[in-house]
N, C-alpha and C. Protein backbone atom coordinates (compact mmCIF):
# COMPACT_ATOMS: atom_id res chain seq x y z
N UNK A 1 -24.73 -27.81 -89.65
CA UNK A 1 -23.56 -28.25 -90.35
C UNK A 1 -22.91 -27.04 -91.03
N UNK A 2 -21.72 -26.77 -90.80
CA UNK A 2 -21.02 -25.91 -91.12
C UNK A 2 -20.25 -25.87 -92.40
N UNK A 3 -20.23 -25.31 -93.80
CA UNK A 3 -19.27 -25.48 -94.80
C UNK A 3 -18.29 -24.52 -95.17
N UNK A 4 -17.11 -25.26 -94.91
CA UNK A 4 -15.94 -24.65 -95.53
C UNK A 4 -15.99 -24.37 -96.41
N UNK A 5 -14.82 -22.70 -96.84
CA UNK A 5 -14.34 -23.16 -97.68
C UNK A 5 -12.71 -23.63 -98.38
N UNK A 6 -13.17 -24.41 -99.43
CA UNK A 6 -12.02 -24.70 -99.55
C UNK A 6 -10.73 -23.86 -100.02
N UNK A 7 -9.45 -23.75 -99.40
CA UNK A 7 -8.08 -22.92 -99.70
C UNK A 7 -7.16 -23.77 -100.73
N UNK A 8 -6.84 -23.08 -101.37
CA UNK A 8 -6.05 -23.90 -102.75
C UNK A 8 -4.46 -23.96 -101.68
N UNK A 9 -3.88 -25.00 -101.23
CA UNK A 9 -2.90 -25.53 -100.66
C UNK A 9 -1.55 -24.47 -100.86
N UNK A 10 -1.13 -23.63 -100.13
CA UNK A 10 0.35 -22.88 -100.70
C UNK A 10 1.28 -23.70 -101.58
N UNK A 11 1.90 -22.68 -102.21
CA UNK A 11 3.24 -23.30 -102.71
C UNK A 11 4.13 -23.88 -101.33
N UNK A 12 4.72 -24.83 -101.86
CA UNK A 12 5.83 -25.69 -100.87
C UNK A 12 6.95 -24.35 -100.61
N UNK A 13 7.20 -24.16 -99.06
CA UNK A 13 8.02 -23.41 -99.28
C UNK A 13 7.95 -21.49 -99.08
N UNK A 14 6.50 -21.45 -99.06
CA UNK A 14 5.45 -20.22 -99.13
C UNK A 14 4.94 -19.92 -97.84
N UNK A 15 5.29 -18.80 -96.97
CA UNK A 15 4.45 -18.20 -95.78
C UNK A 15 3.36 -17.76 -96.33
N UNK A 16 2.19 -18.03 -95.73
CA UNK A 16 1.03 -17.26 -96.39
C UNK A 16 0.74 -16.15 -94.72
N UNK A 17 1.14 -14.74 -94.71
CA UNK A 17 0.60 -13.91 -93.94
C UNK A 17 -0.34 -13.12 -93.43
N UNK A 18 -1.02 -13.33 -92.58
CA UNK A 18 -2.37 -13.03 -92.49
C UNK A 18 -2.52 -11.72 -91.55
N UNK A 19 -1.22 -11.54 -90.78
CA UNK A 19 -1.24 -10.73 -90.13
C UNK A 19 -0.57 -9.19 -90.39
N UNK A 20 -1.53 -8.33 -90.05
CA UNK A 20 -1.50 -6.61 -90.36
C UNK A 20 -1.87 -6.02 -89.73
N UNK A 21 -0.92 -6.09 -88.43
CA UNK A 21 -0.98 -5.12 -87.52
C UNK A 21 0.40 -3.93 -87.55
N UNK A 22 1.50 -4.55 -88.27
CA UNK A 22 2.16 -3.25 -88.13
C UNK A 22 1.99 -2.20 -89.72
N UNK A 23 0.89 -2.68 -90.36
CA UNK A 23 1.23 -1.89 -91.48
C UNK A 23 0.40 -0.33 -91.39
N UNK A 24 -0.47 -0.78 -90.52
CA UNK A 24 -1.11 0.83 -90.13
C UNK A 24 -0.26 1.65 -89.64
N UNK A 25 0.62 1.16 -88.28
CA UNK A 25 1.89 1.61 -87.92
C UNK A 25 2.67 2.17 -88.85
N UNK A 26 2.90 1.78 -90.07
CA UNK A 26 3.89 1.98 -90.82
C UNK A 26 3.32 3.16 -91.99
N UNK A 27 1.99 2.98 -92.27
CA UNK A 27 1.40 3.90 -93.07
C UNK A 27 1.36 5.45 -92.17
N UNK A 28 1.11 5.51 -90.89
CA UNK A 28 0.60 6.33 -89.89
C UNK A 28 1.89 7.15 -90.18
N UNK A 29 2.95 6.35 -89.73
CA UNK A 29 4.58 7.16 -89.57
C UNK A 29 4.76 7.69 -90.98
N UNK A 30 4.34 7.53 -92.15
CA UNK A 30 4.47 8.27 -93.19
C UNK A 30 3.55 9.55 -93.15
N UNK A 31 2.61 9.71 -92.83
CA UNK A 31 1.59 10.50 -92.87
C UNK A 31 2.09 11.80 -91.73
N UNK A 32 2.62 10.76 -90.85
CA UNK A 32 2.64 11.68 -89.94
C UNK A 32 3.73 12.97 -89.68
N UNK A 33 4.61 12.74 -90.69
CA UNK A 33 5.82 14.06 -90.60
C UNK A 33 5.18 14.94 -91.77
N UNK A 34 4.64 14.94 -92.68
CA UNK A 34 3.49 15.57 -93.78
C UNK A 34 2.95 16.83 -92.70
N UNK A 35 1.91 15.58 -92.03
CA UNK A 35 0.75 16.40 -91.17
C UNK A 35 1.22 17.26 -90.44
N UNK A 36 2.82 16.81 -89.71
CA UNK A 36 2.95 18.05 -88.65
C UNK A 36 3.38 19.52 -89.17
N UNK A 37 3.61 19.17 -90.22
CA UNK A 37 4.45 20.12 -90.80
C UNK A 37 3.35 20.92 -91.55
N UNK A 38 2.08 20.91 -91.93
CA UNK A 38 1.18 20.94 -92.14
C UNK A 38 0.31 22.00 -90.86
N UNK A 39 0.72 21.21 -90.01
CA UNK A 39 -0.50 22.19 -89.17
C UNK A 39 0.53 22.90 -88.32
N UNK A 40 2.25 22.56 -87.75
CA UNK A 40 2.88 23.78 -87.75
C UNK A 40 2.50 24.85 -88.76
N UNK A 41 2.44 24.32 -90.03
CA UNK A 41 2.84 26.04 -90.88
C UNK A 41 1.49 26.41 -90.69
N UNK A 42 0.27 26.06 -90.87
CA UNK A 42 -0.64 26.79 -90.09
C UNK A 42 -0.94 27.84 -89.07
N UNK A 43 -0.15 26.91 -88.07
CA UNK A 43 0.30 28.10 -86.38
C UNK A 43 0.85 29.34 -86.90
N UNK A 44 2.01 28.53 -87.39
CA UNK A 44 3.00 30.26 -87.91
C UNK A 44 2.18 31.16 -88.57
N UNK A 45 1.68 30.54 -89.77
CA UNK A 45 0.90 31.68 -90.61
C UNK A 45 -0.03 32.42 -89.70
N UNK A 46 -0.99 31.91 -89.16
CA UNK A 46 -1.39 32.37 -87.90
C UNK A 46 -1.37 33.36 -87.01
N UNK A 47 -0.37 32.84 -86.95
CA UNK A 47 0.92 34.11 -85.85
C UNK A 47 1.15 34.96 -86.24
N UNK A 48 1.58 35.11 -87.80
CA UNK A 48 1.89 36.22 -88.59
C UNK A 48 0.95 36.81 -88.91
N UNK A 49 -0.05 36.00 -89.34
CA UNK A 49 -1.72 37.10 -89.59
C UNK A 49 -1.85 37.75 -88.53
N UNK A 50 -2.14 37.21 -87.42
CA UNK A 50 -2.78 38.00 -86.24
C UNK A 50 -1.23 39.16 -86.08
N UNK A 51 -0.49 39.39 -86.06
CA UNK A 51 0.66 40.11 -86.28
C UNK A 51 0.53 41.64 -86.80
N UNK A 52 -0.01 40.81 -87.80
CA UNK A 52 0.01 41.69 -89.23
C UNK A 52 -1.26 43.11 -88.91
N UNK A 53 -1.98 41.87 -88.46
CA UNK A 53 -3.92 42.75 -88.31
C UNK A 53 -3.31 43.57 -87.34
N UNK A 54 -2.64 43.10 -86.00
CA UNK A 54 -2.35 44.11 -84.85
C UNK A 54 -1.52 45.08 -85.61
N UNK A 55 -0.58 45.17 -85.91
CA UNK A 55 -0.04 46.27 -86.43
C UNK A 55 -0.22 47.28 -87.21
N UNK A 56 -1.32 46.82 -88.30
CA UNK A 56 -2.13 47.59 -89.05
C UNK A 56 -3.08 48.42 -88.27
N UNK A 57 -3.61 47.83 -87.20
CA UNK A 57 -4.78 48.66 -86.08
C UNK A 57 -3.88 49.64 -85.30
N UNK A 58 -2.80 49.21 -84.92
CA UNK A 58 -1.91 49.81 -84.18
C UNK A 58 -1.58 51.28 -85.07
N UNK A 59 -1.41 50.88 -85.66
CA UNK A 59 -1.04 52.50 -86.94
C UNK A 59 -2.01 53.17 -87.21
N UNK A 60 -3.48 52.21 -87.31
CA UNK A 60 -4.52 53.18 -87.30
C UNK A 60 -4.76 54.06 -86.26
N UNK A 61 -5.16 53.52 -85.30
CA UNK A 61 -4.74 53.97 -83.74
C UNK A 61 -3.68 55.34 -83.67
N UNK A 62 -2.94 55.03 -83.95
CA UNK A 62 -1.82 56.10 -83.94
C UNK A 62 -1.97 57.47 -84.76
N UNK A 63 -2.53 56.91 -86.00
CA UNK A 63 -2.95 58.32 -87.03
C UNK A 63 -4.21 58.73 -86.55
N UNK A 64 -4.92 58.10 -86.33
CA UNK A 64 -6.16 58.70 -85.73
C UNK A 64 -5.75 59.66 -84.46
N UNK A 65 -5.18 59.03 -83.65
CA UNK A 65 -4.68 59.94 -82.33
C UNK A 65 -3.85 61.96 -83.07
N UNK A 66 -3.32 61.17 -84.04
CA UNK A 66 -2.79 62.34 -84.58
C UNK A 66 -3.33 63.31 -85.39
N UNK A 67 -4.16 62.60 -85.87
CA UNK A 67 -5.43 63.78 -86.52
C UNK A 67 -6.35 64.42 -85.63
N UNK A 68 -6.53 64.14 -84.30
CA UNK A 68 -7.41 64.81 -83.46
C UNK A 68 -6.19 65.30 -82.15
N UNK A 69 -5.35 65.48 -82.51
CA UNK A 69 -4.27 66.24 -81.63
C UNK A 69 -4.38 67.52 -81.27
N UNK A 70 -4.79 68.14 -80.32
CA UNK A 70 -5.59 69.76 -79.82
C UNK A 70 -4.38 70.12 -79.77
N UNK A 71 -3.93 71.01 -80.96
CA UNK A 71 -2.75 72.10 -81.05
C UNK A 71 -3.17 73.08 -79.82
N UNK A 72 -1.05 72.99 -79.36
CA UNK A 72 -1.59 74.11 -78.12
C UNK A 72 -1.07 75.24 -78.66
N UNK A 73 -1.85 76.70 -78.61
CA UNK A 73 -0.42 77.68 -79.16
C UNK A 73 0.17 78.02 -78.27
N UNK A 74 0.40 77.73 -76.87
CA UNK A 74 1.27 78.56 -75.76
C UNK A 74 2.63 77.36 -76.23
N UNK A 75 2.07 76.85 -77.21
CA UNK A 75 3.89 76.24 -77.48
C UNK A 75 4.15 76.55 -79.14
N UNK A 76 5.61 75.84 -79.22
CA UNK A 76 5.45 76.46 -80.97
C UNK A 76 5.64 75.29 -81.93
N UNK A 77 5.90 75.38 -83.26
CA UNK A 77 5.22 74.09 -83.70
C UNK A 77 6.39 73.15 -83.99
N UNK A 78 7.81 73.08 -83.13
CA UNK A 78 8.36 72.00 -83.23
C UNK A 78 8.18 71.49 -81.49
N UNK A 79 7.56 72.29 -80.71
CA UNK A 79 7.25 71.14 -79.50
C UNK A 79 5.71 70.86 -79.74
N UNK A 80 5.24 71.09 -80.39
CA UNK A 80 3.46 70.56 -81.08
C UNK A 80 3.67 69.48 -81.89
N UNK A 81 4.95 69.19 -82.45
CA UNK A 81 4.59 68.36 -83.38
C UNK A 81 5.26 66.90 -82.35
N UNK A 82 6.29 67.16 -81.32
CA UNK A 82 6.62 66.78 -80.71
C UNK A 82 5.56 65.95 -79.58
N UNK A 83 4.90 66.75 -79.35
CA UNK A 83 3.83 65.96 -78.34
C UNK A 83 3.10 65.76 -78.94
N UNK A 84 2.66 65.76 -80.58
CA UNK A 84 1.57 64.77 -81.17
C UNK A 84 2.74 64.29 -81.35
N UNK A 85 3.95 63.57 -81.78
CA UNK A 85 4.39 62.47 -82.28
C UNK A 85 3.98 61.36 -81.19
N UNK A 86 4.71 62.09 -79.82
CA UNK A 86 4.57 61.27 -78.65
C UNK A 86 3.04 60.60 -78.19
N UNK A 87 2.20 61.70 -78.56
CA UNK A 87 0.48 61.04 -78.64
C UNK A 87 0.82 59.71 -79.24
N UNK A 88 1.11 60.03 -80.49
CA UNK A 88 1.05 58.91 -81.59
C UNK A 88 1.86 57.76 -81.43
N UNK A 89 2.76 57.88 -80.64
CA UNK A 89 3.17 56.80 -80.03
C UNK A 89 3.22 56.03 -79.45
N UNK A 90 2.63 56.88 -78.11
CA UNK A 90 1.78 56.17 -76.99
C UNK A 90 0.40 55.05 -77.33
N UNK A 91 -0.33 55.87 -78.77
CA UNK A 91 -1.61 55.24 -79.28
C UNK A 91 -1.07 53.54 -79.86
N UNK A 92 0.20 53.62 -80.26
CA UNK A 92 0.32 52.56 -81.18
C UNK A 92 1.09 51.68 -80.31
N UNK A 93 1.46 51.68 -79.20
CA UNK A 93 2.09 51.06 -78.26
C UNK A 93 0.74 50.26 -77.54
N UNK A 94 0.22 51.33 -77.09
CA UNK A 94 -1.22 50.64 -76.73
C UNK A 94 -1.89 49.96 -77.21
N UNK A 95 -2.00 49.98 -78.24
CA UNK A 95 -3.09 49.20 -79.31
C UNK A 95 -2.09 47.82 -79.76
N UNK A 96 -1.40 47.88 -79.61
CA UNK A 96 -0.07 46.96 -79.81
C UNK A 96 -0.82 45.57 -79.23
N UNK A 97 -1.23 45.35 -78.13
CA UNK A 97 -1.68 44.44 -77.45
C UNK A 97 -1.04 43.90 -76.72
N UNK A 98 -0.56 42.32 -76.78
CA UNK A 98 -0.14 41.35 -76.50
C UNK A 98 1.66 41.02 -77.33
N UNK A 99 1.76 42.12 -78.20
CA UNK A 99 2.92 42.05 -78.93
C UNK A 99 3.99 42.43 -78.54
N UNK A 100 5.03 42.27 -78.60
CA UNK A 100 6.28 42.68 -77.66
C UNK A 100 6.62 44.44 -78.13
N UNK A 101 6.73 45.05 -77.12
CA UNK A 101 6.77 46.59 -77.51
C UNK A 101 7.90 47.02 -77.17
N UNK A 102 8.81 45.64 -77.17
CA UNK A 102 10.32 46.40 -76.71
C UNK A 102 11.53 45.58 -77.66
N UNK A 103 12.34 45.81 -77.95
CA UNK A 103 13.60 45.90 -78.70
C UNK A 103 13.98 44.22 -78.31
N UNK A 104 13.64 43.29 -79.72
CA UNK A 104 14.09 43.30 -80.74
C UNK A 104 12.82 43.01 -81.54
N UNK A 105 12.10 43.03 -80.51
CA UNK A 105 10.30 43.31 -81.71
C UNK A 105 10.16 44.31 -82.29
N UNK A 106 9.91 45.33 -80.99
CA UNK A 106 9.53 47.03 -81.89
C UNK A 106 10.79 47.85 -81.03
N UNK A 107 11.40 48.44 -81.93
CA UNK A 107 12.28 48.81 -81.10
C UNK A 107 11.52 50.47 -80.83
N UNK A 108 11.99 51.85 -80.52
CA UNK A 108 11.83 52.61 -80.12
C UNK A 108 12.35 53.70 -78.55
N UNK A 109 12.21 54.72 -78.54
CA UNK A 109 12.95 55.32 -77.50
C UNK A 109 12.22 56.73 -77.49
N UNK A 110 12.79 57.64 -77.01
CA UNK A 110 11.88 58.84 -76.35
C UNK A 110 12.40 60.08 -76.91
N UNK A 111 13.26 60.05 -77.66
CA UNK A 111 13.91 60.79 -79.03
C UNK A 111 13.17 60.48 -80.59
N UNK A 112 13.17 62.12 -81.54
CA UNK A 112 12.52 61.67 -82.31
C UNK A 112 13.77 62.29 -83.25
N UNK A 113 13.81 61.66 -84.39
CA UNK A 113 15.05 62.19 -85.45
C UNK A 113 14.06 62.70 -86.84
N UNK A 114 14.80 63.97 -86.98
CA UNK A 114 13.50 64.93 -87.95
C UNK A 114 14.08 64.46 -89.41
N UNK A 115 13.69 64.61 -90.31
CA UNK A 115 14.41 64.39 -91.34
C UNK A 115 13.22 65.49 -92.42
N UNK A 116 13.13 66.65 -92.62
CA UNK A 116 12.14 67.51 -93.09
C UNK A 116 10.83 67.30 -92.51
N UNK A 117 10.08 66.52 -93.47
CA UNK A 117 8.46 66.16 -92.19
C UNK A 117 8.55 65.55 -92.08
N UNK A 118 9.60 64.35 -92.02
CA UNK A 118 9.25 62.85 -91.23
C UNK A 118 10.14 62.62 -90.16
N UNK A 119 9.24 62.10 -89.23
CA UNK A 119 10.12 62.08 -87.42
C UNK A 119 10.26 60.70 -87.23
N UNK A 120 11.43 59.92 -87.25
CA UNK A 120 11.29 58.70 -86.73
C UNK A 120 12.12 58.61 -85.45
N UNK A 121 11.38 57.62 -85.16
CA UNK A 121 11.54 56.80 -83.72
C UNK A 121 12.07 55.29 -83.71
N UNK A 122 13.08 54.63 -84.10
CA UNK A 122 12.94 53.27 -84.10
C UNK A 122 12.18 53.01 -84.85
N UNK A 123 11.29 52.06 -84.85
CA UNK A 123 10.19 51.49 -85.66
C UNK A 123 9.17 52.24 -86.44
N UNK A 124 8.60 52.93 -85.62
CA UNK A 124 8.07 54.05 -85.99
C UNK A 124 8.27 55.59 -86.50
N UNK A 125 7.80 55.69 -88.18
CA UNK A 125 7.86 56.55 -88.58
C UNK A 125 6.55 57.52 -89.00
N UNK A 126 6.72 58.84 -88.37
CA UNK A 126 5.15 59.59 -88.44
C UNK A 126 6.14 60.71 -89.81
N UNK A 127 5.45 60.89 -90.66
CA UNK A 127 5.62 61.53 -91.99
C UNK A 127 4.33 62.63 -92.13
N UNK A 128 4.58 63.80 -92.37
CA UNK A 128 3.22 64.94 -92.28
C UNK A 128 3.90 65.26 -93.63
N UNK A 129 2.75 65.53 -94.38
CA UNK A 129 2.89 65.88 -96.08
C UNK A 129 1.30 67.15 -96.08
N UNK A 130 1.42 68.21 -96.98
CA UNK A 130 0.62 69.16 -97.52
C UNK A 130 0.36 68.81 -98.87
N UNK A 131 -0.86 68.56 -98.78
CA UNK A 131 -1.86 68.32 -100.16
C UNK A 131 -1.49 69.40 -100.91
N UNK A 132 -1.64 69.38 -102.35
CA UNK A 132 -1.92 70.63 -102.78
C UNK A 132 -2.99 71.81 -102.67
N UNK A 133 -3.23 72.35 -102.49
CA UNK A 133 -4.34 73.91 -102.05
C UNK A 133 -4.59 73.84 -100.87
N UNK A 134 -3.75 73.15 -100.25
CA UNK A 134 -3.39 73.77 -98.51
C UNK A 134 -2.08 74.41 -97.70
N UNK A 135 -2.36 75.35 -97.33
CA UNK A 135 -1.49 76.01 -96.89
C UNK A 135 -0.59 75.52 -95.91
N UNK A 136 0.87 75.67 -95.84
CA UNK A 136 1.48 75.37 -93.98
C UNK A 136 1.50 76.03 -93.40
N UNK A 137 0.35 75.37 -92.03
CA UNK A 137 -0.04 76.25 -91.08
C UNK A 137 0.69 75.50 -89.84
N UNK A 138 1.05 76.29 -89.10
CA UNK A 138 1.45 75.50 -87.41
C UNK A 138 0.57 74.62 -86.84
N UNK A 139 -0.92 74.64 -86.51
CA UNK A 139 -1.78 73.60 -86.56
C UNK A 139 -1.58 71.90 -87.36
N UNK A 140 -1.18 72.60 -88.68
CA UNK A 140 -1.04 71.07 -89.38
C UNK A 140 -2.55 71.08 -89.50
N UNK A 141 -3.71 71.77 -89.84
CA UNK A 141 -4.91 71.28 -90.34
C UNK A 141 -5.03 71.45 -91.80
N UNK A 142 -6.05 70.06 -92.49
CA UNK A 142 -5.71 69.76 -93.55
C UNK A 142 -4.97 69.37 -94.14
N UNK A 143 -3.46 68.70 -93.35
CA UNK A 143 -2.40 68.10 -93.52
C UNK A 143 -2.64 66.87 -93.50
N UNK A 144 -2.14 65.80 -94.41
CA UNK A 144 -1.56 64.61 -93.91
C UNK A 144 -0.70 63.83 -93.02
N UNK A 145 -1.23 63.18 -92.02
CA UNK A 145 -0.54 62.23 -91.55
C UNK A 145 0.02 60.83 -91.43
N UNK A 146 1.02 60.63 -91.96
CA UNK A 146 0.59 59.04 -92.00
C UNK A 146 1.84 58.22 -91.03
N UNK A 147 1.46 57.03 -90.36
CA UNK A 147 2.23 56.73 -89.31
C UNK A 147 2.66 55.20 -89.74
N UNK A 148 4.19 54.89 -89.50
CA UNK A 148 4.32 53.65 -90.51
C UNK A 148 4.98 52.62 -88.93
N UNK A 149 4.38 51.93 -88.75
CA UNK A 149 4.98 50.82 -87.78
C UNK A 149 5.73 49.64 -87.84
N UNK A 150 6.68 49.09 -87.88
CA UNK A 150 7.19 48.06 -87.99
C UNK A 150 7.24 47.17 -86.70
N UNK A 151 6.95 45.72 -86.87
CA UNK A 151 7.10 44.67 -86.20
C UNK A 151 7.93 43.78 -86.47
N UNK A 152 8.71 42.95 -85.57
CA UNK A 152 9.51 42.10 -85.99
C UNK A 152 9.19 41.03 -85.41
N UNK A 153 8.25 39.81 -86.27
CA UNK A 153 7.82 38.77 -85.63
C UNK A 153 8.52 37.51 -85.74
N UNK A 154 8.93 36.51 -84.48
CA UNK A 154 9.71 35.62 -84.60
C UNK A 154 9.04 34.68 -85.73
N UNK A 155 10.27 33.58 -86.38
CA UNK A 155 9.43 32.60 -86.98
C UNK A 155 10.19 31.05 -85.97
N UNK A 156 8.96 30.49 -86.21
CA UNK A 156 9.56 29.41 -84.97
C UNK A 156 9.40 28.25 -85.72
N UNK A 157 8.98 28.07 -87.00
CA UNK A 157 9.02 26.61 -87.73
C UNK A 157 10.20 26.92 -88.75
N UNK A 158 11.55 25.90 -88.46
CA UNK A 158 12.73 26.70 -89.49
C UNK A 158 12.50 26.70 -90.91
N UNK A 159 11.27 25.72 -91.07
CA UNK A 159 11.58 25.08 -92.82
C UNK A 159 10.10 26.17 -93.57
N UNK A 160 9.66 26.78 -92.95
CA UNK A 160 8.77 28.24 -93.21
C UNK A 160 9.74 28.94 -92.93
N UNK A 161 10.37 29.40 -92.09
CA UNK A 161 11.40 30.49 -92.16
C UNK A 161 12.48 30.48 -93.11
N UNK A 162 12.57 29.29 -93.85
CA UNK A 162 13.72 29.66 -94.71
C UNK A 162 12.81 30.10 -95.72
N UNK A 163 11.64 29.94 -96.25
CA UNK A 163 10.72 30.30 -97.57
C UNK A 163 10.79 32.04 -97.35
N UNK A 164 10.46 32.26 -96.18
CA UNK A 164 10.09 34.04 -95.94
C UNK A 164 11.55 34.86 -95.63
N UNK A 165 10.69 35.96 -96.28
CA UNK A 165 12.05 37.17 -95.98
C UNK A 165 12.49 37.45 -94.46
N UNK A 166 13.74 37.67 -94.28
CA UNK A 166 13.63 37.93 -92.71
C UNK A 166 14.50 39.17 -92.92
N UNK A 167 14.64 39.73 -91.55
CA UNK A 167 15.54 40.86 -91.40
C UNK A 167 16.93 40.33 -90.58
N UNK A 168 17.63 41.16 -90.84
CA UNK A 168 19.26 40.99 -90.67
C UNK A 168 19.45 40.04 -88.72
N UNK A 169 17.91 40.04 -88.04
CA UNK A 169 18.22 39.63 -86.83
C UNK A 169 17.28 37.83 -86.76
N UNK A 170 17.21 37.47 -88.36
CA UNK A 170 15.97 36.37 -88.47
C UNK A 170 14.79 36.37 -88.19
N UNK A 171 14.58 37.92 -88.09
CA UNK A 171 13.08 37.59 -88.16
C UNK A 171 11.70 38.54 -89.54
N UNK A 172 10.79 38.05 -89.13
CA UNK A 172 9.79 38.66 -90.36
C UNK A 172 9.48 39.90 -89.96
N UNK A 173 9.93 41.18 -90.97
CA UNK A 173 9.57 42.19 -90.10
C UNK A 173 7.57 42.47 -91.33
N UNK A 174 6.95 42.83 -90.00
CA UNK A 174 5.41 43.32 -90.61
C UNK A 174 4.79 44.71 -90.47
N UNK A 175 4.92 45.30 -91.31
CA UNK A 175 4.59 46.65 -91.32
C UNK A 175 2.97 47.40 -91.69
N UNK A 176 2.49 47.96 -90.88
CA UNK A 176 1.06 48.97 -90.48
C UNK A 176 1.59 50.60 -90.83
N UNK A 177 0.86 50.79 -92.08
CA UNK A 177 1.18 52.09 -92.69
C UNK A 177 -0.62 52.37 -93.05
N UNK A 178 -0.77 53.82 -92.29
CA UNK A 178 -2.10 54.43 -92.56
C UNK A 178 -1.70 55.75 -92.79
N UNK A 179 -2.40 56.46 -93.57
CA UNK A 179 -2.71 57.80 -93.82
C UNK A 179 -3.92 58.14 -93.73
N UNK A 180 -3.99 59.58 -92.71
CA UNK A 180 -5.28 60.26 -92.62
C UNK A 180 -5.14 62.02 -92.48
N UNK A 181 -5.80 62.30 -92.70
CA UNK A 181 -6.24 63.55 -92.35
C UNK A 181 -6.32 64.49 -91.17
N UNK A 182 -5.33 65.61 -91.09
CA UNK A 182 -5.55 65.85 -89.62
C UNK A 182 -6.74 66.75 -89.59
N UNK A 183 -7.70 67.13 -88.66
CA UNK A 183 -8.61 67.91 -88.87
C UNK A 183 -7.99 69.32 -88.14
């Protein structure tokens, strides 16, 4: 024998609804423009970290190449400094990876513009500075080198791209600046 129980009778006039199937539906669709936006800005940040790390390695790469640059003397020291810039360029292009190494990412070209000790290239600027109690020698040993890279990484979620700085073409530029020692 089975016992009920008993339901106190509705008001006259009163749907009593039992059914809740669209309210998960309805909770879900709230949640769900939050979440995407959520694990988009994730991606991006992402994107920009891994960005960031490459470019920083990329410059390391590059100063390192330039601190172990075998001065030739059958040349003199504005085509020496010339084919270590170009070392150093080649290093940071390479190490670049998977990143776009051509214009409107990194821009660059096969001309270098002197400006006292700093030679830039597009994106890349190699800067040689003398410590104090070292002499300038044509070698450049015991000199500083330091090699500054710029990246220009797209942003592809607009409502993160309006929070971050961009450059004059919309995008985030990320910069890899090392200094080392030439030996």
């Amino acid at each position: 024998m089975r016992i009920r129980a008993l339901r106190r009778p509705a008001p006259a006039g009163a749907r009593i609804r039992t059914d809740r199937r669209g309210q998960s539906l309805v909770e879900f669709s709230l949640v769900l423009g939050p979440l995407l936006l959520l694990i988009l800005g994730v991606i991006q940040f992402g994107l920009i970290f891994n960005s960031y790390v490459t470019m920083t390695n990329a410059a390391r790469e590059g100063a390192r190449t330039g601190t172990v640059y075998v001065y030739d003397r059958t040349l003199s020291k504005a085509q020496n400094d010339t084919a270590r810039n170009d070392a150093i360029r080649a290093s940071v292009l390479d190490a670049m990876n998977l990143l776009g190494t051509t214009s409107p990412y990194f821009a660059g070209g096969t001309t270098w513009t002197q400006s006292g000790m700093t030679y830039t290239n597009g994106d890349l600027v190699v800067t040689y500075a003398v410590p104090s109690g070292i002499t300038d020698a044509d070698p450049r040993t015991g000199q500083t080198v330091t090699v500054r890279a710029v990246y220009h990484q797209d942003l592809i979620i607009p409502l993160i791209s309006a929070l971050l700085p961009r450059d004059a073409n919309g995008r985030l530029a990320l910069t890899g600046e090392v200094t080392m020692v030439i030996n």
